[in-house]
N, C-alpha and C. Protein backbone atom coordinates (compact mmCIF):
# COMPACT_ATOMS: atom_id res chain seq x y z
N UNK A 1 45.31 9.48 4.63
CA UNK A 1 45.55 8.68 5.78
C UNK A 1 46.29 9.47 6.85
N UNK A 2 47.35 10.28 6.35
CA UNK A 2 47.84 11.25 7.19
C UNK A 2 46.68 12.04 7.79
N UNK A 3 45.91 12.08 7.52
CA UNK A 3 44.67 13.11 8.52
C UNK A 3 43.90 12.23 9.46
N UNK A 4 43.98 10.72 9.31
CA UNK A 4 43.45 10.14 10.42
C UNK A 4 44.36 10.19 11.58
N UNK A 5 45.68 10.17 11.27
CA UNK A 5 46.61 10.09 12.61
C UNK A 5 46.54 10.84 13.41
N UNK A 6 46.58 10.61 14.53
CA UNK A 6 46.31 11.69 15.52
C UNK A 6 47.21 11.30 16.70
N UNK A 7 48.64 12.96 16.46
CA UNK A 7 49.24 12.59 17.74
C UNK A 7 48.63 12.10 18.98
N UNK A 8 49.57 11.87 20.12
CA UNK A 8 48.85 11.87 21.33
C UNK A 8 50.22 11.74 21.77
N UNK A 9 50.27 12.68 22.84
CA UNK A 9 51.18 13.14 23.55
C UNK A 9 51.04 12.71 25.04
N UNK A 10 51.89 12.23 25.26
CA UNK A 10 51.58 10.97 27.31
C UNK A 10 52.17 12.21 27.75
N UNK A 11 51.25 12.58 28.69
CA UNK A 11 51.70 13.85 29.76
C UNK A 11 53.13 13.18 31.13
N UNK A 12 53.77 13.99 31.02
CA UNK A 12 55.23 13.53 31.73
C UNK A 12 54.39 13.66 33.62
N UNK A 13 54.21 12.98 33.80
CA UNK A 13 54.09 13.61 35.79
C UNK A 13 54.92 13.81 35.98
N UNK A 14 54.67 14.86 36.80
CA UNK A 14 55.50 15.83 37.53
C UNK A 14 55.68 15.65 38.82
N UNK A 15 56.63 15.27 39.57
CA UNK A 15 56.51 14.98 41.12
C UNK A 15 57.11 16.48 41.63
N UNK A 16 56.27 16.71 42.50
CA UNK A 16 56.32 18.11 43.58
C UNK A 16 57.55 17.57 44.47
N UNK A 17 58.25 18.68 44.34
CA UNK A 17 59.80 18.62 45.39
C UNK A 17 59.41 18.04 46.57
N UNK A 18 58.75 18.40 47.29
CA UNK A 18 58.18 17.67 48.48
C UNK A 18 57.99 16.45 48.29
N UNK A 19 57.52 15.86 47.52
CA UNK A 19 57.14 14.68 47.75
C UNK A 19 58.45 13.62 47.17
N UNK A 20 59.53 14.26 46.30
CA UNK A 20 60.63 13.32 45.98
C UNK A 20 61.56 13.69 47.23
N UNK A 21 61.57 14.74 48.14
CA UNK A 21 62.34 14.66 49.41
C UNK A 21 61.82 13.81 50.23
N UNK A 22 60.51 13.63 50.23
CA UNK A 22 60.01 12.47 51.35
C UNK A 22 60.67 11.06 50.65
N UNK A 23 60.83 10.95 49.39
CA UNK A 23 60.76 9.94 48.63
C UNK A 23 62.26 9.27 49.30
N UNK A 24 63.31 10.44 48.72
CA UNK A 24 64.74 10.27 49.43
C UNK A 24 64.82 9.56 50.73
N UNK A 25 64.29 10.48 51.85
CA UNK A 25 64.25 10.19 53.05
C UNK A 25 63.47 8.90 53.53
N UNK A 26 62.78 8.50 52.58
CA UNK A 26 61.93 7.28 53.05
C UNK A 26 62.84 6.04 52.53
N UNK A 27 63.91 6.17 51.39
CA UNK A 27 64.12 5.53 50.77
C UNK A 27 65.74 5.44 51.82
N UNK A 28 66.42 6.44 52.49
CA UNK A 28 67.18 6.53 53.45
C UNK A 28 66.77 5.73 54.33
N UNK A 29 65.60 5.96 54.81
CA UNK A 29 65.09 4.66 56.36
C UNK A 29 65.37 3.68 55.88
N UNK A 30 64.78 3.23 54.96
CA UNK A 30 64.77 1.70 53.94
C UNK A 30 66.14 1.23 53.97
N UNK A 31 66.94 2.06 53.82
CA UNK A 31 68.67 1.12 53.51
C UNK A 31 68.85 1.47 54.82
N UNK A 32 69.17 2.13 55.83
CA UNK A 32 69.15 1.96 57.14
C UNK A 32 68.57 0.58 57.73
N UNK A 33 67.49 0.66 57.47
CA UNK A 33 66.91 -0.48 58.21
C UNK A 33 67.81 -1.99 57.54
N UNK A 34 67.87 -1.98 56.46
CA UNK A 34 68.65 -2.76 55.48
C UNK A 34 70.07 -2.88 56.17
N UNK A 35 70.81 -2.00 56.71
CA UNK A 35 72.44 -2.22 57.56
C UNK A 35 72.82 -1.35 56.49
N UNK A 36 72.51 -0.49 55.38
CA UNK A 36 73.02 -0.03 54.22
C UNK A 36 73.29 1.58 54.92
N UNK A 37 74.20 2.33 54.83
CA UNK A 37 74.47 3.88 54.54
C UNK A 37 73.68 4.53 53.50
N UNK A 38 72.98 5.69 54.14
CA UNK A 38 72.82 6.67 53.17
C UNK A 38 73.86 7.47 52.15
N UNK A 39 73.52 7.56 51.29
CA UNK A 39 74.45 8.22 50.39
C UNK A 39 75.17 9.42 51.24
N UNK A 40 74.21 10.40 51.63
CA UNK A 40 74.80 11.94 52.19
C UNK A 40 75.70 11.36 53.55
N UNK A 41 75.25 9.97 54.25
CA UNK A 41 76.23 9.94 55.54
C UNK A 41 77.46 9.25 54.63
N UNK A 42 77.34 8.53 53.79
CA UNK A 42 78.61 7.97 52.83
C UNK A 42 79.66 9.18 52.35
N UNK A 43 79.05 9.92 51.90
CA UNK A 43 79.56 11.67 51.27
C UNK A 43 80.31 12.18 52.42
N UNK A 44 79.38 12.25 53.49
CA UNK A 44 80.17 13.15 54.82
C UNK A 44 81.47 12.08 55.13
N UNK A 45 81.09 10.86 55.23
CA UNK A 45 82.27 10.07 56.01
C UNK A 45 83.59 10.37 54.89
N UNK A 46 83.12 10.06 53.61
CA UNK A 46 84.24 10.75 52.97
C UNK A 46 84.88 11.80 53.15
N UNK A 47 84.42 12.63 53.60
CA UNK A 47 84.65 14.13 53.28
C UNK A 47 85.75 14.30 54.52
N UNK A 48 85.31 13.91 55.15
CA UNK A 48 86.12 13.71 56.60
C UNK A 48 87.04 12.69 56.60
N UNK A 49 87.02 11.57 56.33
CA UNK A 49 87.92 10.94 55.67
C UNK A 49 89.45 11.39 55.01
N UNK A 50 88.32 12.53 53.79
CA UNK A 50 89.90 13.29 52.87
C UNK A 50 90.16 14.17 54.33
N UNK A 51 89.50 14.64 55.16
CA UNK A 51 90.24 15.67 56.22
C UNK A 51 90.87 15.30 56.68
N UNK A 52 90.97 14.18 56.86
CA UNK A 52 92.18 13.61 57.97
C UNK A 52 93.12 13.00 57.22
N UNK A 53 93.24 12.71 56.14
CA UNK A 53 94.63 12.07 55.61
C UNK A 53 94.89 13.38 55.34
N UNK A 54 93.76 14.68 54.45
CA UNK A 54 94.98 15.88 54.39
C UNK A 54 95.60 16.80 55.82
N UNK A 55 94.98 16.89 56.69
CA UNK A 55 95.76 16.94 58.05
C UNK A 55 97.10 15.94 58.34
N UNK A 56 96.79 15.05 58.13
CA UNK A 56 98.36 13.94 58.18
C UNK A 56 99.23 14.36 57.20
N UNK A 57 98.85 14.59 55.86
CA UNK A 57 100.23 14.88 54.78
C UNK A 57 100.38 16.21 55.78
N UNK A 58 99.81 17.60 56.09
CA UNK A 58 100.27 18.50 56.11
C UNK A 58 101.18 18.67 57.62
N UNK A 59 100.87 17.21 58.23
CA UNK A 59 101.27 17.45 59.64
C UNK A 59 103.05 16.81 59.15
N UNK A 60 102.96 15.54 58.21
CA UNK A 60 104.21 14.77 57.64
C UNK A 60 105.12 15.82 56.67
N UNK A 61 104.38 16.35 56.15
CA UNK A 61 105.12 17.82 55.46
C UNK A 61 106.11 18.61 56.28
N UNK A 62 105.12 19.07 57.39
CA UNK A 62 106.11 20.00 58.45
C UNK A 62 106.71 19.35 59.11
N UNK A 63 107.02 17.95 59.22
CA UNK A 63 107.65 17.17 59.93
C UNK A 63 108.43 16.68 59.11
N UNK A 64 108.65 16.71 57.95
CA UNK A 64 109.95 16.72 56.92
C UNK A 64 110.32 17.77 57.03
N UNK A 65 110.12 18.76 57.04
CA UNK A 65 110.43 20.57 56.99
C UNK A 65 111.52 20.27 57.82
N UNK A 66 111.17 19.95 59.18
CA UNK A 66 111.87 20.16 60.60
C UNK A 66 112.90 19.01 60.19
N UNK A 67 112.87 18.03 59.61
CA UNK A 67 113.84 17.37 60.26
C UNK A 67 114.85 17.55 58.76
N UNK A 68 114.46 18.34 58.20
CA UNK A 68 115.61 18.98 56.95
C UNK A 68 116.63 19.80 57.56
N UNK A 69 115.47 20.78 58.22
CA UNK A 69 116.75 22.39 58.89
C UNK A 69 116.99 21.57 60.16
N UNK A 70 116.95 20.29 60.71
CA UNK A 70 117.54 19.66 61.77
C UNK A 70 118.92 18.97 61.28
N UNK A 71 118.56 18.37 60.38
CA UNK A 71 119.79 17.58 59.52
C UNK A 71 121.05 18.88 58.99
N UNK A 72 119.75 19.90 58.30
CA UNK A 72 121.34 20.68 57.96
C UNK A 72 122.43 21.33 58.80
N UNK A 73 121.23 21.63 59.98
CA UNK A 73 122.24 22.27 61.15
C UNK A 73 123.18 21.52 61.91
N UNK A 74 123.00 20.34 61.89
CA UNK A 74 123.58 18.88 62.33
C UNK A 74 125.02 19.03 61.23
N UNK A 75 124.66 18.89 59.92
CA UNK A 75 125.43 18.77 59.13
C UNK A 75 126.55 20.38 59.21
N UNK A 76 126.17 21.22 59.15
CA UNK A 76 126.75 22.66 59.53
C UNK A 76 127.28 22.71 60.88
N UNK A 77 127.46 22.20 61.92
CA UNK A 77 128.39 21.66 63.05
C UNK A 77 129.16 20.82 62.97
N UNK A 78 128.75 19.71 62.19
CA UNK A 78 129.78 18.48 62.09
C UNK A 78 131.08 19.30 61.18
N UNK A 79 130.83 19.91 60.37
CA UNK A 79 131.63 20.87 59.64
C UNK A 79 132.73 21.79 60.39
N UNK A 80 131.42 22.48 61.23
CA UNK A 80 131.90 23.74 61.67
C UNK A 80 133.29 22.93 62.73
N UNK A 81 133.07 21.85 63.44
CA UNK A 81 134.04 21.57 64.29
C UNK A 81 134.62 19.93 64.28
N UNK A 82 134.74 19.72 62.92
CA UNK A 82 134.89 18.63 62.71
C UNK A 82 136.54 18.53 62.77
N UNK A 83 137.14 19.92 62.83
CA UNK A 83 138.57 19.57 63.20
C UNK A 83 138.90 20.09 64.70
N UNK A 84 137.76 19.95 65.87
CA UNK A 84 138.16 19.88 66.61
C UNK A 84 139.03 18.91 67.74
N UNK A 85 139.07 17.80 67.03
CA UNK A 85 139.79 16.66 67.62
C UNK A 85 141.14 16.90 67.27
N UNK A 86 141.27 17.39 65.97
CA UNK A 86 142.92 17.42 65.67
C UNK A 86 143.32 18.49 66.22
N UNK A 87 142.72 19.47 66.57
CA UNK A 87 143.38 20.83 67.12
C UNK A 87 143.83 19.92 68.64
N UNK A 88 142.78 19.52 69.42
CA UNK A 88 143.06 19.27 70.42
C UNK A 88 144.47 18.45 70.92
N UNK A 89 144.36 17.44 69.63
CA UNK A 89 145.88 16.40 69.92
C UNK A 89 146.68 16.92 69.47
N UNK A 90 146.75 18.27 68.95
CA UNK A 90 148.05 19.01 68.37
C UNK A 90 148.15 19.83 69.24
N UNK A 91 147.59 20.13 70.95
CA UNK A 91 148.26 21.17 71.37
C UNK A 91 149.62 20.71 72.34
N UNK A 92 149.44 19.17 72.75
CA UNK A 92 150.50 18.93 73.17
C UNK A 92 151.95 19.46 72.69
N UNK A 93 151.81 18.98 70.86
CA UNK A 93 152.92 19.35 69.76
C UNK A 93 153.18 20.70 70.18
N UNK A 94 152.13 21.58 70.47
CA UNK A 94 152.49 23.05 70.71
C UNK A 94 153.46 23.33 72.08
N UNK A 95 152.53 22.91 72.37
CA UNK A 95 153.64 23.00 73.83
C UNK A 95 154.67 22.52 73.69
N UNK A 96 155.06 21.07 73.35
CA UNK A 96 156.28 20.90 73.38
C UNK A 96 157.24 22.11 71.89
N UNK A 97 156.68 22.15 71.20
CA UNK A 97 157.62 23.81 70.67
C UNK A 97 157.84 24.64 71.03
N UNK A 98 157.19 24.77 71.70
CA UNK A 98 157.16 26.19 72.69
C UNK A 98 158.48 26.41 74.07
N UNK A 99 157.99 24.87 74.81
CA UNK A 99 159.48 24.58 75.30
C UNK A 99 160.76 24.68 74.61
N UNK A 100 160.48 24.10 73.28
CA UNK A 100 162.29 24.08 72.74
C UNK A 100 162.47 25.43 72.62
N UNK A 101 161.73 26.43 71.97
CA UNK A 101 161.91 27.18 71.85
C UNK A 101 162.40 28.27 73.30
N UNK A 102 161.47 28.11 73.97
CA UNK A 102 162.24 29.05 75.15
C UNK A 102 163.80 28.38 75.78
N UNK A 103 163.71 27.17 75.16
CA UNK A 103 164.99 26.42 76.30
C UNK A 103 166.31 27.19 75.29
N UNK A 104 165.93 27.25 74.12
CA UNK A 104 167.01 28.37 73.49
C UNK A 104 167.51 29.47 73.66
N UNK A 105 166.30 30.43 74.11
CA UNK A 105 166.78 31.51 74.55
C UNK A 105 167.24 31.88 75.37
N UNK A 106 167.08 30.97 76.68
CA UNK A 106 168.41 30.95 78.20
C UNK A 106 168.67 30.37 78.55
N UNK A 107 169.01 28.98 77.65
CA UNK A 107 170.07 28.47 77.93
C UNK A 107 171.41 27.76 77.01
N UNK A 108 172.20 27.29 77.55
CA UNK A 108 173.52 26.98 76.81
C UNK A 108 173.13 25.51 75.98
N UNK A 109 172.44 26.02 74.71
CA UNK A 109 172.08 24.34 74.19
C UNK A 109 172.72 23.86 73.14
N UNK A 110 173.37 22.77 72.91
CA UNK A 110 174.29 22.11 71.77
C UNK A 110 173.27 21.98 70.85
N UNK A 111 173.46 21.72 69.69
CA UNK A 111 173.01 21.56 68.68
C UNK A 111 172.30 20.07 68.51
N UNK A 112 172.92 19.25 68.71
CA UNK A 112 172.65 18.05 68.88
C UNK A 112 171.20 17.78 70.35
N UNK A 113 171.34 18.44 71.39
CA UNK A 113 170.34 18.24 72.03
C UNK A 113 168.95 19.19 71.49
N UNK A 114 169.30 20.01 70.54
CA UNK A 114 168.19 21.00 70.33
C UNK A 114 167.92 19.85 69.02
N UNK A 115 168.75 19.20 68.10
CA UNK A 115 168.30 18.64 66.94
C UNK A 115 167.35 17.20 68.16
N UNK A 116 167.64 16.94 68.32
CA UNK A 116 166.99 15.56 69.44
C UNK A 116 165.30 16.03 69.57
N UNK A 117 165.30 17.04 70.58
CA UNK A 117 164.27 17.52 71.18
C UNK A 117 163.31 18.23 69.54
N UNK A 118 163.54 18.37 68.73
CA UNK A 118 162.97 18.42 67.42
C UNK A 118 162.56 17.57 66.68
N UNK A 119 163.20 16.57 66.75
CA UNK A 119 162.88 15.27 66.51
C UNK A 119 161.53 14.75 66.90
N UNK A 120 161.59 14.90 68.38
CA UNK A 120 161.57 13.80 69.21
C UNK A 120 159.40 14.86 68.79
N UNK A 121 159.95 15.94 68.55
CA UNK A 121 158.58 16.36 69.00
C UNK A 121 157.66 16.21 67.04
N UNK A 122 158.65 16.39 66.41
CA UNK A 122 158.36 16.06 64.98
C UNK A 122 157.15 14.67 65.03
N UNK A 123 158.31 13.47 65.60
CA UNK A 123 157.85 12.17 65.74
C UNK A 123 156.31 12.44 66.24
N UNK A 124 156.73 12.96 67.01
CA UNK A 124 154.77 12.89 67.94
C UNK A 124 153.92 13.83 67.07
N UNK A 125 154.11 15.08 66.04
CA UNK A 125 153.59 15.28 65.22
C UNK A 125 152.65 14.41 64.51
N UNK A 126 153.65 13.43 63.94
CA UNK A 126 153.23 12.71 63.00
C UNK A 126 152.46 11.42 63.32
N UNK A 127 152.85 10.90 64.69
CA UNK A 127 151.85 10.00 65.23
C UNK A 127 150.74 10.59 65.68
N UNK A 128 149.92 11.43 65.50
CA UNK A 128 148.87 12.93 65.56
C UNK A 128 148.23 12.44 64.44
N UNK A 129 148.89 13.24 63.14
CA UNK A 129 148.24 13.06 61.98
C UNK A 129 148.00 11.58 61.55
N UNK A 130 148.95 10.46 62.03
CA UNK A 130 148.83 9.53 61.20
C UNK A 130 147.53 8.82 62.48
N UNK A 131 147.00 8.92 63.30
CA UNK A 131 145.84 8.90 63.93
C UNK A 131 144.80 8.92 63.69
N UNK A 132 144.82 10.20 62.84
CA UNK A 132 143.82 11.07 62.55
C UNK A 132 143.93 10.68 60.82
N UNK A 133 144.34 9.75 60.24
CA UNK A 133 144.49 9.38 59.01
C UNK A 133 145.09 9.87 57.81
N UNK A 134 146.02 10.19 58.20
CA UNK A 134 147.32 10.70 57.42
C UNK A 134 148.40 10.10 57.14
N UNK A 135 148.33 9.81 56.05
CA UNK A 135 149.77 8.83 55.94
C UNK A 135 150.50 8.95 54.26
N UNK A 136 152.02 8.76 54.65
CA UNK A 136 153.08 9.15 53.59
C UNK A 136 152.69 8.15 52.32
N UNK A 137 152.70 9.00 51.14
CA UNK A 137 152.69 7.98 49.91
C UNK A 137 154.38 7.21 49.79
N UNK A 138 153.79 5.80 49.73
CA UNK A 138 155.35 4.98 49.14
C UNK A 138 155.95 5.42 48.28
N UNK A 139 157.44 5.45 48.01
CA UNK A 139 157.63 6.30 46.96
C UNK A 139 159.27 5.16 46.36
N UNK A 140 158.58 3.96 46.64
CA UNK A 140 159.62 3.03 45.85
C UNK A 140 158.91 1.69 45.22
N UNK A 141 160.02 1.77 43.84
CA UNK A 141 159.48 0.49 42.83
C UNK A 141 158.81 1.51 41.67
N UNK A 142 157.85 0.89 40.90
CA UNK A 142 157.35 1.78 39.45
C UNK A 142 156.75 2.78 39.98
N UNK A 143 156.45 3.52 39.29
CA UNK A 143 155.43 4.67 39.35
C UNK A 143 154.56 4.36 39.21
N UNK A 144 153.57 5.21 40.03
CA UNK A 144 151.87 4.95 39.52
C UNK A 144 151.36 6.35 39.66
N UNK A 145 150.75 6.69 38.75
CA UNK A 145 150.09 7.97 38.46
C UNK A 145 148.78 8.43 39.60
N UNK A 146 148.41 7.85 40.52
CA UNK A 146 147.65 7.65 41.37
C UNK A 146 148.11 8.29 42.33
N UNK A 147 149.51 7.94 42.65
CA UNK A 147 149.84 7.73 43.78
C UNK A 147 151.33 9.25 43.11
N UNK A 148 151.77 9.17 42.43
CA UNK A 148 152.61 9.95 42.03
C UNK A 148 152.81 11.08 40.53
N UNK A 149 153.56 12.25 40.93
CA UNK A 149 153.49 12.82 40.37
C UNK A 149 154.68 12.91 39.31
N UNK A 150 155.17 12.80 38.14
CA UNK A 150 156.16 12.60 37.48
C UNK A 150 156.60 14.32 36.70
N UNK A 151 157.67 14.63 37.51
CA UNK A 151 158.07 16.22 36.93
C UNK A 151 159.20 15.91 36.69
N UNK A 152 160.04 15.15 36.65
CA UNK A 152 161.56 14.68 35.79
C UNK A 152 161.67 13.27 35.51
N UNK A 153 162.40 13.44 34.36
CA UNK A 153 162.58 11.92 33.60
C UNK A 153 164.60 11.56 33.29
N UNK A 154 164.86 10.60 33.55
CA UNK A 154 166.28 10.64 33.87
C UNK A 154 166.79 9.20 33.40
N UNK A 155 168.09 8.49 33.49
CA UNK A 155 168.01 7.26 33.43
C UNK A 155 169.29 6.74 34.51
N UNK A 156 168.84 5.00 34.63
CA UNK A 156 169.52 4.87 35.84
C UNK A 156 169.78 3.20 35.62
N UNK A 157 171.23 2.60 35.09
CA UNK A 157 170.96 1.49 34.79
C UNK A 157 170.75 0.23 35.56
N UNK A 158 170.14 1.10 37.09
CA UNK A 158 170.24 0.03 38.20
C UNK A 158 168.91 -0.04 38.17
N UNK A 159 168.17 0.62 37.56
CA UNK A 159 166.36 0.96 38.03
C UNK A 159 166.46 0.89 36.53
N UNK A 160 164.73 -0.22 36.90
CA UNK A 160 164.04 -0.28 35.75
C UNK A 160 163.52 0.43 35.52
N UNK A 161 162.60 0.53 33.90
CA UNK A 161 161.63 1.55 33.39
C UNK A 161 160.70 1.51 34.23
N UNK A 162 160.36 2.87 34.46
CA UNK A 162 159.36 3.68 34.65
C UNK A 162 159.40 3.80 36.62
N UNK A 163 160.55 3.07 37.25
CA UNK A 163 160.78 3.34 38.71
C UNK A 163 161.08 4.24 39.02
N UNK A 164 161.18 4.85 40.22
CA UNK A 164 161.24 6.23 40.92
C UNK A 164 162.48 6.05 41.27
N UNK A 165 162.93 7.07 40.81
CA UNK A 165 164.84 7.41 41.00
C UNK A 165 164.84 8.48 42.39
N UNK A 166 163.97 9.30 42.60
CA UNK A 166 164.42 10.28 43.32
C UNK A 166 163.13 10.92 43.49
N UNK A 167 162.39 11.76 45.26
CA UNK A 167 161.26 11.94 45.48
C UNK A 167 161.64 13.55 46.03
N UNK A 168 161.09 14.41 44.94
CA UNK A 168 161.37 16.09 45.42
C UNK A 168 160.68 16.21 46.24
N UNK A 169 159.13 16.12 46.64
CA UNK A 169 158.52 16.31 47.67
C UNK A 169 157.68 15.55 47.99
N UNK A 170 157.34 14.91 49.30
CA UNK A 170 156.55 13.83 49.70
C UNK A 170 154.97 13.99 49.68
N UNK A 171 154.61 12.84 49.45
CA UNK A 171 152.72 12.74 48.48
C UNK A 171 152.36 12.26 50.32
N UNK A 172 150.99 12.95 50.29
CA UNK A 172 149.88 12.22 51.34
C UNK A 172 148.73 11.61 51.08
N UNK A 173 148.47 10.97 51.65
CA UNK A 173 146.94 10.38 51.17
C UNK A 173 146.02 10.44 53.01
N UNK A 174 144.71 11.09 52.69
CA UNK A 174 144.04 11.47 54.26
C UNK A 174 143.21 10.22 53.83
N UNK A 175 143.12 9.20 55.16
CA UNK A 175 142.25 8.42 54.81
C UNK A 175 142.32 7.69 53.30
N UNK A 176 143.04 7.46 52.83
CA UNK A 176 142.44 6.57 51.22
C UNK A 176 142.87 6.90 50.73
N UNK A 177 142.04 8.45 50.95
CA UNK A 177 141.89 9.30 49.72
C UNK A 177 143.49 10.46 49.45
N UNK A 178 144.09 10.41 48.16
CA UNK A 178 145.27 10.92 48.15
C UNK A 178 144.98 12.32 47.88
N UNK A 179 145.88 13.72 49.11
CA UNK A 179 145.30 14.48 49.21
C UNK A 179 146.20 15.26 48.30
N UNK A 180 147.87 14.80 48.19
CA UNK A 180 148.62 15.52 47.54
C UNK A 180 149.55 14.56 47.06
N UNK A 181 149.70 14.49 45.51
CA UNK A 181 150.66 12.93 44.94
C UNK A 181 152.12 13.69 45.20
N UNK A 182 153.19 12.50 45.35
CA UNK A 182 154.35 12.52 45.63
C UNK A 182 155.07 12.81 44.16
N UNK A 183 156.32 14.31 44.25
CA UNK A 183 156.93 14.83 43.27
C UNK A 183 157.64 13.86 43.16
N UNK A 184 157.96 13.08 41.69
CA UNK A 184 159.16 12.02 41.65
C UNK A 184 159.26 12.37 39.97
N UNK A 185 160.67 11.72 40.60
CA UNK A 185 161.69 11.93 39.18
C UNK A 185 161.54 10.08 38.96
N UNK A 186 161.17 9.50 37.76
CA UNK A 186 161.12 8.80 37.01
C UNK A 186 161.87 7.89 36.08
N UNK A 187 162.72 6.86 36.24
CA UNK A 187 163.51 6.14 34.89
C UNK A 187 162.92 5.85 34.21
N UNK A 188 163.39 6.71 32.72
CA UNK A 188 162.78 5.85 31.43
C UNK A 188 164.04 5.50 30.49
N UNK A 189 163.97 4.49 29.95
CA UNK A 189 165.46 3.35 29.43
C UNK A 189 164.66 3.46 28.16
């Protein structure tokens, strides 16, 4: 029975390049006429499409670039002359030292008017800095480790534990922030 069978093999047609490019192109009119896009104008619009959003990142790129070395140089001035305000309100202070100082050297000055005029220019010192946000740490009632520095311990039966008996050198705080805590001597009972 195997010898009656007889393959038969269906010949594949072959379409000639030519005639599946007409095929394309005819089949292009067809969705045209339809309101439909051709594939290849779909492809191009893409393609152009990605060109222009990657032109935008690369244009938003260099336009972060710039406004980085804009910011830092911004930031590298604010630095560079950020104590130019305090120089400025401290040259009055200068001058007035400068006066006491020459009023010493020719002329007949008491002690008491030279301690005055030291004062007087100290004071305006400090209304300068305390302007410009500088101001004395409190240095009465308990201690606080924040605010103070504890380098002697002593006792005192008028002061309670852990109050400040005595301040070796005075604490600042710039703005808030404490730049140097106040030396204090400490009661502990």
């Amino acid at each position: 029975m195997l010898e009656d069978d007889v393959l038969v093999e269906t010949p594949v047609a072959e379409t000639p390049v030519e005639e599946t490019t007409e095929a394309t192109e005819a089949d292009a009119s067809i969705d045209d006429e339809n309101g439909e896009d051709s594939p290849d104008k779909i492809l191009k619009e893409i393609v152009k499409e990605d060109e222009q959003i990657l032109n935008r990142l690369i244009r938003l790129q260099a336009d972060f670039e710039n406004f980085k070395k804009r910011t830092q140089k911004e930031k590298s001035d604010i630095y560079q002359f950020a104590s130019e305000n305090l120089a400025t309100k401290l040259l009055p202070v200068i001058d007035n030292l400068e006066r006491a100082e020459a009023s010493i050297e020719g002329a007949d000055v008491t002690a008491e008017s030279f301690l005055n005029g030291i004062q007087m220019v100290f004071k305006q010192l400090k209304e300068v800095l305390k302007e410009e946000g500088l101001e004395e740490i409190v240095c009465e009632g308990a201690f606080d480790p924040n605010y103070h520095h504890g380098v002697a311990v002593g006792e005192d039966d008028e002061k309670d534990d852990q109050d400040i008996m005595e301040v070796f050198q005075k604490g600042y705080s710039f703005k808030g922030k404490v730049i140097r805590p106040a030396m204090v001597k400490v009661c502990n009972k």
